[in-house]
Protein backbone atom coordinates (compact mmCIF):
# COMPACT_ATOMS: atom_id res chain seq x y z
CA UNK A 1 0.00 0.00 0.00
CA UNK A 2 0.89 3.34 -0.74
CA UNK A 3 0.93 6.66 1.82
CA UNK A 4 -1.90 9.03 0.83
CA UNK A 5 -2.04 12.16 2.20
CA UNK A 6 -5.11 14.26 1.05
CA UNK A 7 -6.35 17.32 1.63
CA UNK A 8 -8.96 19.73 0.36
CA UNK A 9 -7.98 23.30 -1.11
CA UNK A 10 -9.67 26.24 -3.17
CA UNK A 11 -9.40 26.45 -6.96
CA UNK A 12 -9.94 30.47 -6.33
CA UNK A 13 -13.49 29.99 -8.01
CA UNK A 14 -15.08 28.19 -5.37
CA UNK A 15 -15.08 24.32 -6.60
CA UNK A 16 -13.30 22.52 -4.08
CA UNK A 17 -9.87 20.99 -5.20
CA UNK A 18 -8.25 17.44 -3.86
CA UNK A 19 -4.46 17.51 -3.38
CA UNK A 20 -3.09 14.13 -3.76
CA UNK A 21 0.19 13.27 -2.49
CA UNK A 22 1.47 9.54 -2.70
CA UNK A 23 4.63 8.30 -1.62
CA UNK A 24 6.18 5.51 -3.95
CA UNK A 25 7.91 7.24 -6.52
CA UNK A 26 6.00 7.70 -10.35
CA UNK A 27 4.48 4.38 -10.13
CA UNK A 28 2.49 5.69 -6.93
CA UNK A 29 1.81 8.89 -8.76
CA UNK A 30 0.36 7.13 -11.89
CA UNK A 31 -1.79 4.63 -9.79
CA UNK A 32 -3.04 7.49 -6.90
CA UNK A 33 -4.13 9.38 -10.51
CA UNK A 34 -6.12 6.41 -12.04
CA UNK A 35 -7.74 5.92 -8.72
CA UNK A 36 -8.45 9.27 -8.13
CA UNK A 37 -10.50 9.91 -11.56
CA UNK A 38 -12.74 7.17 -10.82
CA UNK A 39 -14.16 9.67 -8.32
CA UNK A 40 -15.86 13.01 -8.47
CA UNK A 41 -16.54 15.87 -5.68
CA UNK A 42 -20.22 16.67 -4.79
CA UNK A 43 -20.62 18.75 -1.81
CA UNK A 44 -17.07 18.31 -0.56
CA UNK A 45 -17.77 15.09 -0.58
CA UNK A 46 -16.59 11.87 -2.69
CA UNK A 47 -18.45 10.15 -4.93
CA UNK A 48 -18.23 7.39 -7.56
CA UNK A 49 -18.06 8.85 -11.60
CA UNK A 50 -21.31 6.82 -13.05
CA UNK A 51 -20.51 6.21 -16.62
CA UNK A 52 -23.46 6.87 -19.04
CA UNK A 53 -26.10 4.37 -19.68
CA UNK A 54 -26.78 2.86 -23.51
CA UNK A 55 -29.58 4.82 -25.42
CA UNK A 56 -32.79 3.25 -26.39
CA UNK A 57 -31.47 2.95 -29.78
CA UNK A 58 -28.81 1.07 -29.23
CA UNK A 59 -30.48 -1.62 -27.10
CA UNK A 60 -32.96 -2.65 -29.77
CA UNK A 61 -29.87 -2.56 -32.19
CA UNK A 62 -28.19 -5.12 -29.73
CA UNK A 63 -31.38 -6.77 -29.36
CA UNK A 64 -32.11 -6.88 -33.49
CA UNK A 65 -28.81 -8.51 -34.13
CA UNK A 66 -29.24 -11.05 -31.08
CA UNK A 67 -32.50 -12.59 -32.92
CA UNK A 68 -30.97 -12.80 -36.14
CA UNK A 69 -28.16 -14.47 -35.19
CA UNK A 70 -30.72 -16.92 -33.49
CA UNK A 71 -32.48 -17.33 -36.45
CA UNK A 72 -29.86 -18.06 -38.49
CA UNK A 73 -28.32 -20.60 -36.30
CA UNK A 74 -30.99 -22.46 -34.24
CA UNK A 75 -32.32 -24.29 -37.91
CA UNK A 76 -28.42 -25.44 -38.36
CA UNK A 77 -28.81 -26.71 -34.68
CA UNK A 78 -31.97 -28.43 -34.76
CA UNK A 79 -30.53 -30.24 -38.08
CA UNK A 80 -27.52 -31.33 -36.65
CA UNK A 81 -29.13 -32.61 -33.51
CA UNK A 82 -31.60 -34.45 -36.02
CA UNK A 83 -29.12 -36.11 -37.61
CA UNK A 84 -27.54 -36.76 -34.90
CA UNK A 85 -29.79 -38.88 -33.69
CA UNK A 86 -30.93 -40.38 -36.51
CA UNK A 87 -27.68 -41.82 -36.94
CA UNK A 88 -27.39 -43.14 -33.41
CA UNK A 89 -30.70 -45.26 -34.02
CA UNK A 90 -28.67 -46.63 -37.40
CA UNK A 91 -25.76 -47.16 -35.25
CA UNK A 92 -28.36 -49.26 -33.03
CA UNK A 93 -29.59 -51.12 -35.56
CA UNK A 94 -26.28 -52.14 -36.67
CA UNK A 95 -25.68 -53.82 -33.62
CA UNK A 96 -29.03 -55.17 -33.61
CA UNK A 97 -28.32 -56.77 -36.97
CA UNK A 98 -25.44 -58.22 -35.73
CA UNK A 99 -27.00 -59.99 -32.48
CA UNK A 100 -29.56 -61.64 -34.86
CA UNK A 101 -26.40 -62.57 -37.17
CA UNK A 102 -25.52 -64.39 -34.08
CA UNK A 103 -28.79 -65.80 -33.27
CA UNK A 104 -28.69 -67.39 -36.40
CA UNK A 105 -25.43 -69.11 -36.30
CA UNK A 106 -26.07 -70.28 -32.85
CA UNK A 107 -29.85 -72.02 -33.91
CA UNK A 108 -28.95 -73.32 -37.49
CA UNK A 109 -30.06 -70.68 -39.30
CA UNK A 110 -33.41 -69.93 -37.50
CA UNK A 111 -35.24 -67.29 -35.88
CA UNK A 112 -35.82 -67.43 -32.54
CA UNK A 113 -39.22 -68.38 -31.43
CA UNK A 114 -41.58 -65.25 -29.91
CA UNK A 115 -44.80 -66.32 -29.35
CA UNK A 116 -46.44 -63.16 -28.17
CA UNK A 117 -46.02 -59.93 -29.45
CA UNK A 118 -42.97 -60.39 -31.61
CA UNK A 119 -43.19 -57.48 -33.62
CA UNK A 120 -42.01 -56.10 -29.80
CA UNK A 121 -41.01 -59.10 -27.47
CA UNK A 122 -37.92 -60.18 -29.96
CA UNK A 123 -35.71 -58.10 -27.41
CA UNK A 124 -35.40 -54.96 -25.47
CA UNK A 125 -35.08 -53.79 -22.02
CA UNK A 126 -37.35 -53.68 -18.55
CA UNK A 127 -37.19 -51.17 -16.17
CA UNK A 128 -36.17 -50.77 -12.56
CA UNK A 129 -39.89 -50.26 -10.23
CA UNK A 130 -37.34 -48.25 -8.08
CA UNK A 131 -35.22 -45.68 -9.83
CA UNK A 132 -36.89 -45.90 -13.48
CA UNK A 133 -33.09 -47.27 -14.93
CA UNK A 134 -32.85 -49.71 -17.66
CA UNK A 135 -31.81 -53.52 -17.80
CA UNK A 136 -31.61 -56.41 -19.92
CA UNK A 137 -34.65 -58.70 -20.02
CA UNK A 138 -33.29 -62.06 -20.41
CA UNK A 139 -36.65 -63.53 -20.99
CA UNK A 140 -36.36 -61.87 -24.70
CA UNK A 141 -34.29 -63.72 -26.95
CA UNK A 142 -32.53 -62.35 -29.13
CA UNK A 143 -31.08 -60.34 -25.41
CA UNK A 144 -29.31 -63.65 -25.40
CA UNK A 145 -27.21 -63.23 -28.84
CA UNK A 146 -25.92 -59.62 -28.14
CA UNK A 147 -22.35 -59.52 -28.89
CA UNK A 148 -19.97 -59.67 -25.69
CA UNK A 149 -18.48 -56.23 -26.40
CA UNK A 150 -21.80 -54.62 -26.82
CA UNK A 151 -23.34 -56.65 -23.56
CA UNK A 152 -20.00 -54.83 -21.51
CA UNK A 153 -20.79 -51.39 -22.82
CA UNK A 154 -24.13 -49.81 -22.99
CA UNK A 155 -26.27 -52.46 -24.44
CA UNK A 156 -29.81 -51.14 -22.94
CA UNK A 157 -29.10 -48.03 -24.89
CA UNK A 158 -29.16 -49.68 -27.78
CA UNK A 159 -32.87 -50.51 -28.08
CA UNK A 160 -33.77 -47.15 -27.80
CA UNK A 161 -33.94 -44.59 -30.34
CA UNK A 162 -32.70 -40.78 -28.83
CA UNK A 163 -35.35 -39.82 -31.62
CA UNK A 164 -38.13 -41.56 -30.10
CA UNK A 165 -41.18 -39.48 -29.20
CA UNK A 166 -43.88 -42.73 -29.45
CA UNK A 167 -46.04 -43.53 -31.80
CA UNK A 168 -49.40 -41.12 -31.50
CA UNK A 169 -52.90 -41.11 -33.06
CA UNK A 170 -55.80 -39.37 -33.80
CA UNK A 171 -57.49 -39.92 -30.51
CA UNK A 172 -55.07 -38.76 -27.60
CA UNK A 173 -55.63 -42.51 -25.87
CA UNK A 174 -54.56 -44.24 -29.25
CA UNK A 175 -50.74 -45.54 -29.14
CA UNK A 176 -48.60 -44.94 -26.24
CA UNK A 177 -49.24 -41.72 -25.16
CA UNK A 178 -46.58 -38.87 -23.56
CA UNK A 179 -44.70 -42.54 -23.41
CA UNK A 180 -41.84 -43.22 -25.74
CA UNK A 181 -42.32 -46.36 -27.75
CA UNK A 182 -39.23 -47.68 -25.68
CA UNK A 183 -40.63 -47.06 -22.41
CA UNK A 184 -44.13 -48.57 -23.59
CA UNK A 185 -42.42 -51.29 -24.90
CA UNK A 186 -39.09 -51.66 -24.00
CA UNK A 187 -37.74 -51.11 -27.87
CA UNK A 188 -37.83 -48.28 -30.10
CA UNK A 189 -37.30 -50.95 -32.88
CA UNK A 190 -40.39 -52.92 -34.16
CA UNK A 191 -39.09 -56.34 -36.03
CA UNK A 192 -40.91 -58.32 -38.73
CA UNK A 193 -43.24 -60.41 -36.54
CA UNK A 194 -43.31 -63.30 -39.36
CA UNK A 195 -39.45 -63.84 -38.77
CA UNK A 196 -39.70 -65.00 -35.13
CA UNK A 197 -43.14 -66.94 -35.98
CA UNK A 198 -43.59 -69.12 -38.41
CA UNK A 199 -47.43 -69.56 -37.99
CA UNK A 200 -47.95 -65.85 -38.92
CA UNK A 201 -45.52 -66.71 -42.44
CA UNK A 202 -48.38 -68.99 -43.82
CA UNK A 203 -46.56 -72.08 -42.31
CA UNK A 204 -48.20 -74.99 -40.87
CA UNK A 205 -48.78 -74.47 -37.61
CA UNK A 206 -45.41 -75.08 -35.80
CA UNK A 207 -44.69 -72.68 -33.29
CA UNK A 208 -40.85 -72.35 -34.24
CA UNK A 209 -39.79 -68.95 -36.04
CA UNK A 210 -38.75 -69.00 -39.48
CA UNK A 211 -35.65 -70.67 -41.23
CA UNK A 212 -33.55 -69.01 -43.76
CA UNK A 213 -33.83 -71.98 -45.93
CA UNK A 214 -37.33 -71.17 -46.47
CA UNK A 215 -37.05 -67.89 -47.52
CA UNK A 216 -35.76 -67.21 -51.17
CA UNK A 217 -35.68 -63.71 -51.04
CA UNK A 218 -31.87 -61.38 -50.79
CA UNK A 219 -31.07 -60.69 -47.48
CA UNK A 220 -30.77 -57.22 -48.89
CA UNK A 221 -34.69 -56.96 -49.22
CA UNK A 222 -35.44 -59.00 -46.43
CA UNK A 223 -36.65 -56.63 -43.62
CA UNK A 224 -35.66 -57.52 -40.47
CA UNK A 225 -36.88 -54.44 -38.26
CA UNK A 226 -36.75 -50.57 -38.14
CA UNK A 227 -38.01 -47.83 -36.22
CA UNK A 228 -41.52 -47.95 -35.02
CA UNK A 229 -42.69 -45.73 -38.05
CA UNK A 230 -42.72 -48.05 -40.65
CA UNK A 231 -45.65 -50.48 -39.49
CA UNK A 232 -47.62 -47.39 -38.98
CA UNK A 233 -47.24 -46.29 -42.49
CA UNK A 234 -47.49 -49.85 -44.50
CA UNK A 235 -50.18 -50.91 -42.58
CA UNK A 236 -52.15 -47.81 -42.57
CA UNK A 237 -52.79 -47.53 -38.79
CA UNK A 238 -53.69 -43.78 -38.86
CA UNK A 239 -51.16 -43.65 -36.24
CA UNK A 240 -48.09 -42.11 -36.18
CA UNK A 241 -43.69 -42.05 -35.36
CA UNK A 242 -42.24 -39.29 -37.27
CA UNK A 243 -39.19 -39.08 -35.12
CA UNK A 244 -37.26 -38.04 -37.38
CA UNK A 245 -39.07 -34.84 -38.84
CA UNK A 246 -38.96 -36.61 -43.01
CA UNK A 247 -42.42 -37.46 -42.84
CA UNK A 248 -42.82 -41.67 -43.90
CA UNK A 249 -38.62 -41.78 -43.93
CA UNK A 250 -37.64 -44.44 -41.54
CA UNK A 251 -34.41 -46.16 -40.56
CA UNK A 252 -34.77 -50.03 -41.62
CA UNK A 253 -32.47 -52.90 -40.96
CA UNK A 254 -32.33 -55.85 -43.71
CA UNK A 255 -30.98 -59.39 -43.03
CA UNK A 256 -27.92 -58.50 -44.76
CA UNK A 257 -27.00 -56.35 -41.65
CA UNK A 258 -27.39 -53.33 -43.75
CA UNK A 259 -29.52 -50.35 -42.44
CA UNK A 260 -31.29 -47.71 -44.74
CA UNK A 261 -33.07 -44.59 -44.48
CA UNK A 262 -36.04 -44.91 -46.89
CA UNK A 263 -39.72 -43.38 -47.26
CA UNK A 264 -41.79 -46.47 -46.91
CA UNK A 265 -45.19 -46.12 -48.52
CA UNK A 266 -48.68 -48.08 -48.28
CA UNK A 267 -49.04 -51.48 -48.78
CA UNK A 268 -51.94 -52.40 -50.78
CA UNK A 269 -52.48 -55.92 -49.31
CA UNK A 270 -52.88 -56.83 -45.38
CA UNK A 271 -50.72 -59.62 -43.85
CA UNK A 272 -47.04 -60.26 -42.92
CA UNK A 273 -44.35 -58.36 -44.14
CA UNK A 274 -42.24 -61.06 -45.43
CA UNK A 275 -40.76 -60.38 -49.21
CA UNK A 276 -39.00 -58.17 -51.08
CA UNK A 277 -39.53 -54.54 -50.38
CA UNK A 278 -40.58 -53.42 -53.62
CA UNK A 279 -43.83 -55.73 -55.07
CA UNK A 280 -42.73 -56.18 -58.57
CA UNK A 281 -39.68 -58.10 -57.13
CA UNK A 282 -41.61 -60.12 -54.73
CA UNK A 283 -40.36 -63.65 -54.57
CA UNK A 284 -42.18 -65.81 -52.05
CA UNK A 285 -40.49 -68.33 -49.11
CA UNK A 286 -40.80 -72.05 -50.14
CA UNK A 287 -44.09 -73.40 -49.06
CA UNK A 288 -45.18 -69.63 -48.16
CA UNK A 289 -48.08 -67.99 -49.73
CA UNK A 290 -46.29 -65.09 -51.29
CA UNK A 291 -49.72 -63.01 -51.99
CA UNK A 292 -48.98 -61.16 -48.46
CA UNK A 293 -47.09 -58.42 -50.03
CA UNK A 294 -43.94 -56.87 -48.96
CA UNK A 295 -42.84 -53.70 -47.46
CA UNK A 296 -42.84 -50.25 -50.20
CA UNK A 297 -40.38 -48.23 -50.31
CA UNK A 298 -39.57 -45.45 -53.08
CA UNK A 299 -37.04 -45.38 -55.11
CA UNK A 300 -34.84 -48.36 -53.67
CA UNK A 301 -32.08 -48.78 -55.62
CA UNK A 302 -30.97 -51.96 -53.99
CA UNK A 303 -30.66 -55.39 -56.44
């Protein structure tokens, strides 16, 4: 600290004057003078300079440019967080496809057996009555196939879209709700029920899902599951999953582990979704009645 000695004189015209003596050499001087100009005299008495305050003007000029930079960049954030997560529920998918790769090898080539609900039941998570978390249910399948790297990460993240905002209808008490499809039930992914039941493939009645060697069709336009939006649009529900914010553009995986986002369209005839994608390349599973239809989509350039 410096020595201040201070005292109060006469400028000869009657404003008070303030004398300021610091000890210190010039670096004292220069500091005493930059803290003595942040005050003023008023009355004799010391007070803090105020600094002026911004003009009406040039507040809405700040303001102006504050929204237009908002509305330039919240539509480039939105986007990005879109496709964010519509490549995260690919990503899934992907590891989904692989688990039923597994499946496969481990059963000789067949689907796993769901006998309620398999459009849902295949696999997925429960969760926790006490703190809401998520964990493997073991009483699902294809849970069982999940690849051992996957199963020590964060598998029950897999089954669940970030995209997913349920499936809603017409009538507020139609599909699941303020519920997210993987909450309702336990997967954001809905699978090809025909795969992991035989009976709903036209097949005798063997309760046993379906075998590769009865289906004829490329595993490239064999539809294995996707997001919950494309059973709502091929069968017509009047329900609906855009999570995604394209409308009928869904993320689909395909027996040949590949995953595609496609619009899927109407299907014209009700039953299983079984064949090839696109009806004019429809090619039916031995001893399968083939007039079921498969899944639209537009413009698919796959073989």
């Amino acid at each position: 600290m410096y020595p201040v000695n201070m005292r109060i004189g006469s400028s000869g015209v009657g404003w008070p004057v303030v004398v300021r003596e610091l000890g210190g050499g010039t670096g004292g001087r220069q500091i005493g003078n930059r803290f003595w100009r942040s005050f003023r005299i008023v009355n004799g008495m010391f007070s803090p300079r105020r600094r002026g305050a911004f003009t009406l003007v040039e507040v809405l000029i700040a303001v102006g440019l504050i929204v237009v930079l908002l509305s330039l960049l919240l539509p480039a954030l939105t986007s990005a967080r879109s496709f964010s997560h519509r490549e995260q529920c690919a990503e899934n998918l992907r590891k989904i496809g692989q688990a039923v790769k597994n499946c496969l090898a481990e059963n000789g080539d067949e689907f796993p057996f769901v006998p309620v609900q398999p459009g849902w039941q295949w696999g997925g998570v429960r969760f926790s009555a006490v703190d809401g978390s998520p964990f493997l249910d073991y009483n699902r399948p294809l849970n069982q196939c999940i690849s051992p790297g996957d199963a020590r990460g964060r598998a029950t993240q897999m089954f669940c879209c970030p995209a997913d905002r349920g499936i809603a209808g017409e009538v507020g008490d139609i599909g699941t709700g303020r519920r997210t499809a993987c909450r309702s039930f336990g997967t954001s992914y809905r699978a090809n029920p025909a795969l992991f039941d035989a009976r709903l493939a036209g097949l005798p009645d063997e309760a046993r899902g379906l075998r590769r060697a009865e289906i004829t069709t490329s595993p490239a336009r064999l539809l294995v599951m996707g997001d919950a939006m494309w059973y709502e649009v091929a069968e017509n529900t009047g329900r609906t999953a855009d999570w995604h914010g394209e409308g009928a553009k869904t993320n689909l995986l395909f027996l040949d582990g590949s995953v595609r986002f496609r619009e899927v369209l109407p299907r014209g005839v009700v039953g299983p979704v079984m064949f090839d994608p696109i009806p004019t390349h429809a090619m039916p599973a031995a001893g399968v009645d083939g007039s079921s239809g498969g899944l639209r989509l537009r413009n698919d350039p796959t073989p």
